[in-house]
PDB file of N, CA and C in Angstrom:
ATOM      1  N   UNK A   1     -33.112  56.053  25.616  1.00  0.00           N
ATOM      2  CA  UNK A   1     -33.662  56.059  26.945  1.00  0.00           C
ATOM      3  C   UNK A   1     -33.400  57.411  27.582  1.00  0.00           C
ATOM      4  N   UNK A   2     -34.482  57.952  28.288  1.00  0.00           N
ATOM      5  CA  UNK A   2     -33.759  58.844  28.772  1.00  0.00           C
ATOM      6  C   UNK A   2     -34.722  59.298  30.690  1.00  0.00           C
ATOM      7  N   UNK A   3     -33.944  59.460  31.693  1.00  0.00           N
ATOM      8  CA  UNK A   3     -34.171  59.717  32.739  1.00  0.00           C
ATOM      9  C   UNK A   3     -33.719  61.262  33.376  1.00  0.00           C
ATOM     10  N   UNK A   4     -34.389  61.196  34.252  1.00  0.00           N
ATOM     11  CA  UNK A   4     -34.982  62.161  34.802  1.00  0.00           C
ATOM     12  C   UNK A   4     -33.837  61.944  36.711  1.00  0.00           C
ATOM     13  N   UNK A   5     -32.745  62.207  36.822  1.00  0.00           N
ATOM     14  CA  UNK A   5     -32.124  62.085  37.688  1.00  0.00           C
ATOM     15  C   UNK A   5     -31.832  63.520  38.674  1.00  0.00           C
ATOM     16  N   UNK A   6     -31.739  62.852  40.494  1.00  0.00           N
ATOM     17  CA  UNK A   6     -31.911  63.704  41.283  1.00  0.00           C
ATOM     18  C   UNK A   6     -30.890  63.939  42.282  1.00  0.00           C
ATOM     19  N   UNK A   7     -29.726  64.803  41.996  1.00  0.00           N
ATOM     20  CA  UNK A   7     -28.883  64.986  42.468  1.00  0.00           C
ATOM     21  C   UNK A   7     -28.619  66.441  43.344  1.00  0.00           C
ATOM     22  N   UNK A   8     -28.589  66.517  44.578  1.00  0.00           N
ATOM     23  CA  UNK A   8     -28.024  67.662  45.522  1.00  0.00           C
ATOM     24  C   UNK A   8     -28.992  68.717  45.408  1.00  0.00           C
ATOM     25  N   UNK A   9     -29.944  68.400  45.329  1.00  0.00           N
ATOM     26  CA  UNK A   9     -31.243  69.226  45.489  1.00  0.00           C
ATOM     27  C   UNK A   9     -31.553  69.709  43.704  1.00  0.00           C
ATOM     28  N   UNK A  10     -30.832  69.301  42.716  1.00  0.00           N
ATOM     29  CA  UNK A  10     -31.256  69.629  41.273  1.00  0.00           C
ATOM     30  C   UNK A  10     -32.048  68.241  40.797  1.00  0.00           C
ATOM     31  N   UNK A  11     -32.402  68.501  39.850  1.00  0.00           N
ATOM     32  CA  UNK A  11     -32.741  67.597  38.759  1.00  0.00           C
ATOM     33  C   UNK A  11     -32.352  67.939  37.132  1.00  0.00           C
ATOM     34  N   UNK A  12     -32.055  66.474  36.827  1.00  0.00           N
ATOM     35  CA  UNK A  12     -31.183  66.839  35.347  1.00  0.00           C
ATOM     36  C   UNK A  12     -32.241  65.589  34.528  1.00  0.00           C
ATOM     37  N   UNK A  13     -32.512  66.162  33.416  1.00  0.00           N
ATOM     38  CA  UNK A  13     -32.782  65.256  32.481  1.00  0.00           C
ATOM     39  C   UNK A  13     -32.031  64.837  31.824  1.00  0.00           C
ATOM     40  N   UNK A  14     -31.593  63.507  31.516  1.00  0.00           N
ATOM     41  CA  UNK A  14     -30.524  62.689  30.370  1.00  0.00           C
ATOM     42  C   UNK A  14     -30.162  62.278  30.247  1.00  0.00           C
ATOM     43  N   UNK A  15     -29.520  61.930  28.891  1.00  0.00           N
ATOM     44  CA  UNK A  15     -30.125  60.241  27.803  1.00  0.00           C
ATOM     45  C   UNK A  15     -28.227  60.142  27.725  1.00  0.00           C
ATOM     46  N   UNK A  16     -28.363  59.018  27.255  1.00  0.00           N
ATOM     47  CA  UNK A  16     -27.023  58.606  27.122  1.00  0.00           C
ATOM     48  C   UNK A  16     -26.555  59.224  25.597  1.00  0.00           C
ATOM     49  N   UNK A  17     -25.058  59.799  26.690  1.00  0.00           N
ATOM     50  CA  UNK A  17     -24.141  60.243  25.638  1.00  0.00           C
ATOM     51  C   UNK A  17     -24.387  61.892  26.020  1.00  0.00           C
ATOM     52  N   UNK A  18     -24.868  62.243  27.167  1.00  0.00           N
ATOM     53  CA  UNK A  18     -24.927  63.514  27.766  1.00  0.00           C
ATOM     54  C   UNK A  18     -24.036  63.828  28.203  1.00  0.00           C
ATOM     55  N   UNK A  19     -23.779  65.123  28.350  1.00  0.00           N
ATOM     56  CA  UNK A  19     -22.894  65.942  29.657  1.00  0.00           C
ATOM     57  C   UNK A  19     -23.759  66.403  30.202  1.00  0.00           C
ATOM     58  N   UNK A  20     -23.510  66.282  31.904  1.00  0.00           N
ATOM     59  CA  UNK A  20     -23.752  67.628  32.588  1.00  0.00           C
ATOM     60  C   UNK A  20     -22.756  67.478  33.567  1.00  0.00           C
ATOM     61  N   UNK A  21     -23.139  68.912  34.297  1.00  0.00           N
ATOM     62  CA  UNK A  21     -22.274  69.302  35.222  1.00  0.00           C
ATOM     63  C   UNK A  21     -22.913  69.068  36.937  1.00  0.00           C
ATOM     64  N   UNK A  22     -22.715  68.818  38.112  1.00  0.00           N
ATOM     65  CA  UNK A  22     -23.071  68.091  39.114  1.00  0.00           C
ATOM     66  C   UNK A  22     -22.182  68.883  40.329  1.00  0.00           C
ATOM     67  N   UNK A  23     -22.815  68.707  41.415  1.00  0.00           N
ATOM     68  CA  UNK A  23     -21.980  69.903  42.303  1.00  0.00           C
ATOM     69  C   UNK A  23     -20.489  69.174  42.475  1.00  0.00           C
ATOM     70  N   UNK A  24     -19.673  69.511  43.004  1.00  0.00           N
ATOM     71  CA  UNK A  24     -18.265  68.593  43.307  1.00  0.00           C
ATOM     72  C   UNK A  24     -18.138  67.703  44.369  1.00  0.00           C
ATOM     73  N   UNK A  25     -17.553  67.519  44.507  1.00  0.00           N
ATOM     74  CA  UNK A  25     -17.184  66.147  45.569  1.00  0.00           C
ATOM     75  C   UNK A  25     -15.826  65.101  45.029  1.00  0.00           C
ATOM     76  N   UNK A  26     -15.276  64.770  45.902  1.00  0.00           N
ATOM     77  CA  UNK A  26     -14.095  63.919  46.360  1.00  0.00           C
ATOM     78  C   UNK A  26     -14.240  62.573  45.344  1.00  0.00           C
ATOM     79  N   UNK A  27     -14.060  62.419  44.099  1.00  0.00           N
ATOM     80  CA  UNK A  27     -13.877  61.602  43.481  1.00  0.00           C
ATOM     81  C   UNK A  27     -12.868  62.024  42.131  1.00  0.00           C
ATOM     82  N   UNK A  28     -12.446  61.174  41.867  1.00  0.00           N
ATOM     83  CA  UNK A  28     -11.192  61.225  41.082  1.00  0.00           C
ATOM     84  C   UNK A  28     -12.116  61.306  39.007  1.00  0.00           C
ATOM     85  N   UNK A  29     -10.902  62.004  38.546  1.00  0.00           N
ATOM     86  CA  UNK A  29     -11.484  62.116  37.584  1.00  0.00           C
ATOM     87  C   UNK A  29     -10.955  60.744  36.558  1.00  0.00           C
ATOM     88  N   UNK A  30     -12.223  59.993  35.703  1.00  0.00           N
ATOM     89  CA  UNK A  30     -11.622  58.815  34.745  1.00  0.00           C
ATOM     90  C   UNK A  30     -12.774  57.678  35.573  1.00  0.00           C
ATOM     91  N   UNK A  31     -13.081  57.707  36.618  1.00  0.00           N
ATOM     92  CA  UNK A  31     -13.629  57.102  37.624  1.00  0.00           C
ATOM     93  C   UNK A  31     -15.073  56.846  37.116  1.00  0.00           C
ATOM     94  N   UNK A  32     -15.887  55.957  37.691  1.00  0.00           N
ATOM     95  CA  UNK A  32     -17.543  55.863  37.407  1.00  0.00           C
ATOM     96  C   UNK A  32     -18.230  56.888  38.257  1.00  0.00           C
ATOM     97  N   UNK A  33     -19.628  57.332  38.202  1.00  0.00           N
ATOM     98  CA  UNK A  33     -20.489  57.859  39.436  1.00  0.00           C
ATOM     99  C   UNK A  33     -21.526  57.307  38.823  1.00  0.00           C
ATOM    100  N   UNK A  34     -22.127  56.558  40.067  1.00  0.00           N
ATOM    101  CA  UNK A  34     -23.684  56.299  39.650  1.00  0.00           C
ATOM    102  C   UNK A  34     -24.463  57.259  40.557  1.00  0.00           C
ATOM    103  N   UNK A  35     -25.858  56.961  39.795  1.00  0.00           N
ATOM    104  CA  UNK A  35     -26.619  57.627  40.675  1.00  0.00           C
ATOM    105  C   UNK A  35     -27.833  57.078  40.577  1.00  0.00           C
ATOM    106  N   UNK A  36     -28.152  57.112  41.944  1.00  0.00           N
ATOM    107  CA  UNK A  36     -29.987  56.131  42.455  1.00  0.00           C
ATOM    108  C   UNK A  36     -31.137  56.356  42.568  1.00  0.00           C
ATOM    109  N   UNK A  37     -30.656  58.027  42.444  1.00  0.00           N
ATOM    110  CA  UNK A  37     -31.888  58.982  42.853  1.00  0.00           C
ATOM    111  C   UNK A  37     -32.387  59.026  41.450  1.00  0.00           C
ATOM    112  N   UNK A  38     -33.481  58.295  41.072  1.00  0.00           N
ATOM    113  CA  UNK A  38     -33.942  58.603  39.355  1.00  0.00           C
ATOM    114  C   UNK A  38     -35.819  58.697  39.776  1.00  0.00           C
ATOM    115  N   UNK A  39     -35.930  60.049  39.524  1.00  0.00           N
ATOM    116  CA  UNK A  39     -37.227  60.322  39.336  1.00  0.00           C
ATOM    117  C   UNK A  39     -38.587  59.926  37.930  1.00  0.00           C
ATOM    118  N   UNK A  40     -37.497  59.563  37.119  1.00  0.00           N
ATOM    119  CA  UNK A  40     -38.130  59.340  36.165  1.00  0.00           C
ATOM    120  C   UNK A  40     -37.765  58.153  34.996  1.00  0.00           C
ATOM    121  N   UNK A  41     -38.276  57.287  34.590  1.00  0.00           N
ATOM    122  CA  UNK A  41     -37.226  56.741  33.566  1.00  0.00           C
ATOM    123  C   UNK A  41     -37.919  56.865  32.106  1.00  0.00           C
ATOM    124  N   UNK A  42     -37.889  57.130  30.901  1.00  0.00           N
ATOM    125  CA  UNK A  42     -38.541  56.518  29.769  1.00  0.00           C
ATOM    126  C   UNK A  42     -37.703  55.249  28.802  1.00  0.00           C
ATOM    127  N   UNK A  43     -38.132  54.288  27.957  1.00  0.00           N
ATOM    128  CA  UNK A  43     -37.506  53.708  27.594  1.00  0.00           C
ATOM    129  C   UNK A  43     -38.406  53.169  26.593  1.00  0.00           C
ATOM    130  N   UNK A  44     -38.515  51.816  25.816  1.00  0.00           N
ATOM    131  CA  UNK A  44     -38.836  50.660  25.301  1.00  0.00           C
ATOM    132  C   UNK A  44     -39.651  50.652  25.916  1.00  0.00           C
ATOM    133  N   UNK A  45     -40.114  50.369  27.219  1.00  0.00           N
ATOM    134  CA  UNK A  45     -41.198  49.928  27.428  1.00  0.00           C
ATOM    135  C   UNK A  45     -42.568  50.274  28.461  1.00  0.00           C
ATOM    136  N   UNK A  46     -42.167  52.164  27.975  1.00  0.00           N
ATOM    137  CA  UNK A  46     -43.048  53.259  28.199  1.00  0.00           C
ATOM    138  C   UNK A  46     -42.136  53.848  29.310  1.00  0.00           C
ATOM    139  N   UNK A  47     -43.341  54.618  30.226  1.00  0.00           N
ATOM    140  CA  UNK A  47     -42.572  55.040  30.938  1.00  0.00           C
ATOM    141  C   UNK A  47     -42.922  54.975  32.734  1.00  0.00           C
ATOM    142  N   UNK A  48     -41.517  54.854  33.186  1.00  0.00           N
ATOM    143  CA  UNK A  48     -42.046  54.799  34.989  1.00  0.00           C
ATOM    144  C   UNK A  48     -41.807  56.077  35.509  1.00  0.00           C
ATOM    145  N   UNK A  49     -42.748  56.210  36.406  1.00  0.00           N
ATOM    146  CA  UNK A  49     -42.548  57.377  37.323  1.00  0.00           C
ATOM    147  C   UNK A  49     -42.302  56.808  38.989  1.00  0.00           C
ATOM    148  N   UNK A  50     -41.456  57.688  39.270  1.00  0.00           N
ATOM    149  CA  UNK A  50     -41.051  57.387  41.077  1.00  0.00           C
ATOM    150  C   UNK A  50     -41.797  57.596  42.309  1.00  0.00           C
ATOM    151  N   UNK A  51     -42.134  57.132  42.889  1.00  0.00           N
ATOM    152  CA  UNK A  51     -42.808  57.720  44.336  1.00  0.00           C
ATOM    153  C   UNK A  51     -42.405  57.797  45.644  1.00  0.00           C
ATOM    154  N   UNK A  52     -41.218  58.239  45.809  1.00  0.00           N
ATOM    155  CA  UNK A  52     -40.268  59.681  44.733  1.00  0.00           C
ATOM    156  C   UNK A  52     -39.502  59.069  43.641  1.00  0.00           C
ATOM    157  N   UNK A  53     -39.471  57.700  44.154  1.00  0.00           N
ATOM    158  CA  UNK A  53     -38.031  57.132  43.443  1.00  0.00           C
ATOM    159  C   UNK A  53     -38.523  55.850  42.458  1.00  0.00           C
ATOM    160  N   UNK A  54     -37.800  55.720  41.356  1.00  0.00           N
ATOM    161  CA  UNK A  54     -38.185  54.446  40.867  1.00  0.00           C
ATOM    162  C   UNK A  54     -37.165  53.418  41.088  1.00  0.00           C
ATOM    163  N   UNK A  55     -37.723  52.457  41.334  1.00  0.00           N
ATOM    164  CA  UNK A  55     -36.721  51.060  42.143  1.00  0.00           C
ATOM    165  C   UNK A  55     -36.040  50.766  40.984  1.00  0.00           C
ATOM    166  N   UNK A  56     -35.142  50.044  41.361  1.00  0.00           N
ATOM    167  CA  UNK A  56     -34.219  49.496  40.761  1.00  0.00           C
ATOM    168  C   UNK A  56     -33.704  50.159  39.169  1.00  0.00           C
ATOM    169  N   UNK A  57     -33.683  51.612  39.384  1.00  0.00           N
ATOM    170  CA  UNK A  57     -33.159  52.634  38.512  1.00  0.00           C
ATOM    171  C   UNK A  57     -31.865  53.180  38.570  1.00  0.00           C
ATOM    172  N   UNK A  58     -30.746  52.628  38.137  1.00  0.00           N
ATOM    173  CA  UNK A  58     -29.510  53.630  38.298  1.00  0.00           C
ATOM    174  C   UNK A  58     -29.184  53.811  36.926  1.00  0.00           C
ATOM    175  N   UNK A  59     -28.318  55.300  37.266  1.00  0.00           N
ATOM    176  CA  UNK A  59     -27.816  55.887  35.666  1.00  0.00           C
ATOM    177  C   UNK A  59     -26.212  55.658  36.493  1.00  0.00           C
ATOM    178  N   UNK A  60     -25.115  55.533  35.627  1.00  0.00           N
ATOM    179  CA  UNK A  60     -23.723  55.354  35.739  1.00  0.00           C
ATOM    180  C   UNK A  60     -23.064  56.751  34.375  1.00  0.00           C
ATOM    181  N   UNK A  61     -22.396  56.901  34.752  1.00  0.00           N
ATOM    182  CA  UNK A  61     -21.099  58.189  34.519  1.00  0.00           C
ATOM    183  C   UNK A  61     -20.017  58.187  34.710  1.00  0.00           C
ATOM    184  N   UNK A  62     -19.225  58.537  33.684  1.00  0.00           N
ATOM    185  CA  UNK A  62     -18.295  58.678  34.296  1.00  0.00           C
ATOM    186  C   UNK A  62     -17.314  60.398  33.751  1.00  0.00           C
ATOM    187  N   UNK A  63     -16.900  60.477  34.872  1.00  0.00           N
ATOM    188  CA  UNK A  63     -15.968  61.993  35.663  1.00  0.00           C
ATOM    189  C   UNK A  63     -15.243  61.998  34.468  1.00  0.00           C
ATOM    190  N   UNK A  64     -15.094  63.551  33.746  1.00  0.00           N
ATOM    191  CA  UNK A  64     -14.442  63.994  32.701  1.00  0.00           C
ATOM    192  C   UNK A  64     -13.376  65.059  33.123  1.00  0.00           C
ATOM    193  N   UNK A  65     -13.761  65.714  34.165  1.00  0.00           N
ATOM    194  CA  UNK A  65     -13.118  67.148  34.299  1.00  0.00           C
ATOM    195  C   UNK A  65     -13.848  67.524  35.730  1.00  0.00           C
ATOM    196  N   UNK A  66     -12.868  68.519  36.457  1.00  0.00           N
ATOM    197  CA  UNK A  66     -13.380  69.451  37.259  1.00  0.00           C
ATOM    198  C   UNK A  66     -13.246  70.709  36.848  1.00  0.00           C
ATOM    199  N   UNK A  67     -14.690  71.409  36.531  1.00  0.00           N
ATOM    200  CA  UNK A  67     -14.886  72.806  36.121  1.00  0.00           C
ATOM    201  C   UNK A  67     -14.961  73.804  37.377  1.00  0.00           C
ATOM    202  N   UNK A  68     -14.582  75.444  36.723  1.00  0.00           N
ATOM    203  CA  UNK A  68     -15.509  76.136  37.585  1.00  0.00           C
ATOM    204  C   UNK A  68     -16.453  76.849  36.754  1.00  0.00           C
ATOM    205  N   UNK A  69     -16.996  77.242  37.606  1.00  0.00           N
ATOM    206  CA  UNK A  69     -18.441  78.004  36.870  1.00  0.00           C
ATOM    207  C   UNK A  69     -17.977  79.402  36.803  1.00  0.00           C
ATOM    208  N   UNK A  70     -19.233  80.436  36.175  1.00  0.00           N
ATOM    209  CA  UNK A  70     -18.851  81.342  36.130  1.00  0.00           C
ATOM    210  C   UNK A  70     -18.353  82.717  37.477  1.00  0.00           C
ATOM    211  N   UNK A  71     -18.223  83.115  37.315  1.00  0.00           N
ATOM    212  CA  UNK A  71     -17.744  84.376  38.467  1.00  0.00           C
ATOM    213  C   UNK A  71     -19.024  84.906  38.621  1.00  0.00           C
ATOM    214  N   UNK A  72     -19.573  84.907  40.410  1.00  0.00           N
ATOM    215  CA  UNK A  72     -20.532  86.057  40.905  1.00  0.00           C
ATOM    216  C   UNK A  72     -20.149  87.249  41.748  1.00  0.00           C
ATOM    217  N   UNK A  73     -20.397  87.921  41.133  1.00  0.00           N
ATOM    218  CA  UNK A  73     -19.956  89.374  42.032  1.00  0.00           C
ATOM    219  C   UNK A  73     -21.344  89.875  42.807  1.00  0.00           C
ATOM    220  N   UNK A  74     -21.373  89.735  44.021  1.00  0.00           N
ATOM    221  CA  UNK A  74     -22.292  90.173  44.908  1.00  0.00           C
ATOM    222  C   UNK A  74     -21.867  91.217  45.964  1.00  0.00           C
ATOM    223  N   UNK A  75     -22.585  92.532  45.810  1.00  0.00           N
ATOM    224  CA  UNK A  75     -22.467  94.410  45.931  1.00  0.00           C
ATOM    225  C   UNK A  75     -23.389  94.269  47.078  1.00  0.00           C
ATOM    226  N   UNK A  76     -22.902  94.733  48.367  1.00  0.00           N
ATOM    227  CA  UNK A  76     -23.947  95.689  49.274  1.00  0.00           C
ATOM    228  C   UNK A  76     -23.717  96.460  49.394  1.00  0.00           C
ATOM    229  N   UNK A  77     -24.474  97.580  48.968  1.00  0.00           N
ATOM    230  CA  UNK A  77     -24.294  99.135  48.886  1.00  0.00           C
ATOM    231  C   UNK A  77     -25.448  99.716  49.681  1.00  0.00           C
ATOM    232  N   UNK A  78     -24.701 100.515  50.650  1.00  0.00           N
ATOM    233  CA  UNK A  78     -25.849 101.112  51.548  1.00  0.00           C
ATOM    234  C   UNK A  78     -25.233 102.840  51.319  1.00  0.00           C
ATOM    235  N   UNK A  79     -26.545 103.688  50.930  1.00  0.00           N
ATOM    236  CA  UNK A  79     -26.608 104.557  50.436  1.00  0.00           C
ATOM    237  C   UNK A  79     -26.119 106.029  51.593  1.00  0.00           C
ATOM    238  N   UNK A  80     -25.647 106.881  51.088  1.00  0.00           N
ATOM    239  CA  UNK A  80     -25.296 108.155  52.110  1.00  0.00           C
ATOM    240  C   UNK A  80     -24.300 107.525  53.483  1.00  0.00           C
ATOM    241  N   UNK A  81     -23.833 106.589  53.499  1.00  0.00           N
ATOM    242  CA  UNK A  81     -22.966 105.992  54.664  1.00  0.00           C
ATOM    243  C   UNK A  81     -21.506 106.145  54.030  1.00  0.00           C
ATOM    244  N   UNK A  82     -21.075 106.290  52.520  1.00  0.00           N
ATOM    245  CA  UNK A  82     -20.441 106.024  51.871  1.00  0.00           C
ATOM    246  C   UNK A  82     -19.620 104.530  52.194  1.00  0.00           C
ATOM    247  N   UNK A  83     -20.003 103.494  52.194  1.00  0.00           N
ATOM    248  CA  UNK A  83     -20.010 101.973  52.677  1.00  0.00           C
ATOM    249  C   UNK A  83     -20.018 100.800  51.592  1.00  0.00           C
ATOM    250  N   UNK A  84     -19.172 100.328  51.042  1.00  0.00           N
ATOM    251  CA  UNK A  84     -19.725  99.389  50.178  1.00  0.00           C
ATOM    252  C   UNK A  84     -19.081  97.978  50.359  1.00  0.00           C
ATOM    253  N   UNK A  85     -19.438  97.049  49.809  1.00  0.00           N
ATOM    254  CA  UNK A  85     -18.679  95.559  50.207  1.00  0.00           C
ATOM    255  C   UNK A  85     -19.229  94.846  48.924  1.00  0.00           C
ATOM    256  N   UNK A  86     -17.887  94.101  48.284  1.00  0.00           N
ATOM    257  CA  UNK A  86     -18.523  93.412  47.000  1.00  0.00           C
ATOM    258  C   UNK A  86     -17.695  91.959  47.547  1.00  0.00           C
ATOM    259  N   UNK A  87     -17.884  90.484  46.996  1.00  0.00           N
ATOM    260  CA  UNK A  87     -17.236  89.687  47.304  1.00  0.00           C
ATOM    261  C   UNK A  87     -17.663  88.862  46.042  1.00  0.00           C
ATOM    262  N   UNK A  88     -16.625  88.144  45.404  1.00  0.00           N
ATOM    263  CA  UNK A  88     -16.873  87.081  44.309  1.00  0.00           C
ATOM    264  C   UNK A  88     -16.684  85.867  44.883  1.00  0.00           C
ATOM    265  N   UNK A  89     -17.740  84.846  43.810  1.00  0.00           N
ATOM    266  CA  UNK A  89     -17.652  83.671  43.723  1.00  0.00           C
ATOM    267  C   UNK A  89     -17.651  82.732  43.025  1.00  0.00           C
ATOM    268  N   UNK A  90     -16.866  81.795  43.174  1.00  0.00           N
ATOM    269  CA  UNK A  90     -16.786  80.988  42.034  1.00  0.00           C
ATOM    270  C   UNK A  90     -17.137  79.310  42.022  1.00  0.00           C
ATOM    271  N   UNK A  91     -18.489  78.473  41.789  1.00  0.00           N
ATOM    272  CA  UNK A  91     -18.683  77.504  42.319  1.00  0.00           C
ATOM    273  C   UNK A  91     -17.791  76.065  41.012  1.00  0.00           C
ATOM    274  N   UNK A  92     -17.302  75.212  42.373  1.00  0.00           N
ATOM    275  CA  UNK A  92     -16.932  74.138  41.161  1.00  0.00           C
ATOM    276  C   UNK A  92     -17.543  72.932  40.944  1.00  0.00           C
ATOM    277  N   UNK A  93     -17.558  72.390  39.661  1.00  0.00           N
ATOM    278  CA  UNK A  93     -18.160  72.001  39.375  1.00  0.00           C
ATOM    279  C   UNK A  93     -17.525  70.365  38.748  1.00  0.00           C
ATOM    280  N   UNK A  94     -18.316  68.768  38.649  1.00  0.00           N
ATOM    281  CA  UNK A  94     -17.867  67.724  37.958  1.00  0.00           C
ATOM    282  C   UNK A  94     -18.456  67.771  36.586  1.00  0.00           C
ATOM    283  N   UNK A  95     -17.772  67.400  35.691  1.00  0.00           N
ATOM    284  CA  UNK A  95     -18.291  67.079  34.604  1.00  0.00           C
ATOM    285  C   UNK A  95     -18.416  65.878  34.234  1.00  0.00           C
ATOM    286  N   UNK A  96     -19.327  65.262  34.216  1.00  0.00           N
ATOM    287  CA  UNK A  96     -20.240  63.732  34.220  1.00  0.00           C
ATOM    288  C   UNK A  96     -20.686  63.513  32.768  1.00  0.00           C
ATOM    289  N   UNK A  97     -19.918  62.459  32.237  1.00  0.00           N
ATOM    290  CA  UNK A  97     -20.281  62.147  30.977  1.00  0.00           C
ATOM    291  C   UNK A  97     -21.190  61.031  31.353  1.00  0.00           C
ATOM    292  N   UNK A  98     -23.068  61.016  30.814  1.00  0.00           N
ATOM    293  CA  UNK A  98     -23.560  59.942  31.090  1.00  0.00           C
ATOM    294  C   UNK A  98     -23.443  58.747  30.227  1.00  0.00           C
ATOM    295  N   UNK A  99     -23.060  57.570  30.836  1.00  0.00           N
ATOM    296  CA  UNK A  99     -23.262  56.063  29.900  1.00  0.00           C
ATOM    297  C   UNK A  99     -24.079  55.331  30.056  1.00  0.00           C
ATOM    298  N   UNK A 100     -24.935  54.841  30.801  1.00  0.00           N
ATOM    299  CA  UNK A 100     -25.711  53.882  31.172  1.00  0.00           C
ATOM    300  C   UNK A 100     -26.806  54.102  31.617  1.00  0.00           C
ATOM    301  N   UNK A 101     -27.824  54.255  30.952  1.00  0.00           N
ATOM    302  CA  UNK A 101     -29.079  54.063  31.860  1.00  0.00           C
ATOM    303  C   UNK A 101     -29.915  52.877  32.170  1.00  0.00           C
ATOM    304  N   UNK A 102     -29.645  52.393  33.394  1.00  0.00           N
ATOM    305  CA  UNK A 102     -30.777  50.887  33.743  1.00  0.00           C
ATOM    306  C   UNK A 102     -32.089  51.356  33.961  1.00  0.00           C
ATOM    307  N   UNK A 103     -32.856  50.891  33.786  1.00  0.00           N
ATOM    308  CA  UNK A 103     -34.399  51.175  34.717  1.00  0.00           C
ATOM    309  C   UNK A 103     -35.469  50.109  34.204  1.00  0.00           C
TER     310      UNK A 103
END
């Protein structure tokens, strides 16, 4: 089976027995996360599409790790002022092992 899920302004495609990674938030790691927002489902018995959403669609996960992502270094350099400003960032991230897809 595999769906088409809509989380924090992304969309992730995937089937059970996936990883992905999901913005962070206040939940403990070992824990479930579902999620409701499913744009898409395929399965057995073809496939549904959402308008936005398909009813009675949840995928369940559960929390492996809190990652961070990689390092951004962002430069404003303004020329002949001799002026510069760099600042890094580093976004974190859940790691969501998927188990369950209903739809």
């Amino acid at each position: 089976m595999i769906a088409v899920i809509d989380d924090s302004a992304s969309q992730f495609k995937v089937a059970e027995g996936d990883t992905i990674e999901v913005d962070l938030r206040e939940i403990e790691v070992g824990s479930t996360l579902s999620f409701d927002k499913i744009t898409l489902v395929e399965g057995e018995s073809g496939i549904k599409i959402g308008t936005p959403y398909v009813d009675g669609a949840v995928v369940t996960g559960t929390v492996l790790a809190e990652k961070k992502g990689r390092k951004v270094i962002a430069t404003h350099f303004r020329r002949r002022k001799d002026s510069k400003t760099r600042a890094g960032h580093r976004q974190k991230y859940l790691q969501v092992k998927i188990d369950k897809i209903q739809g």
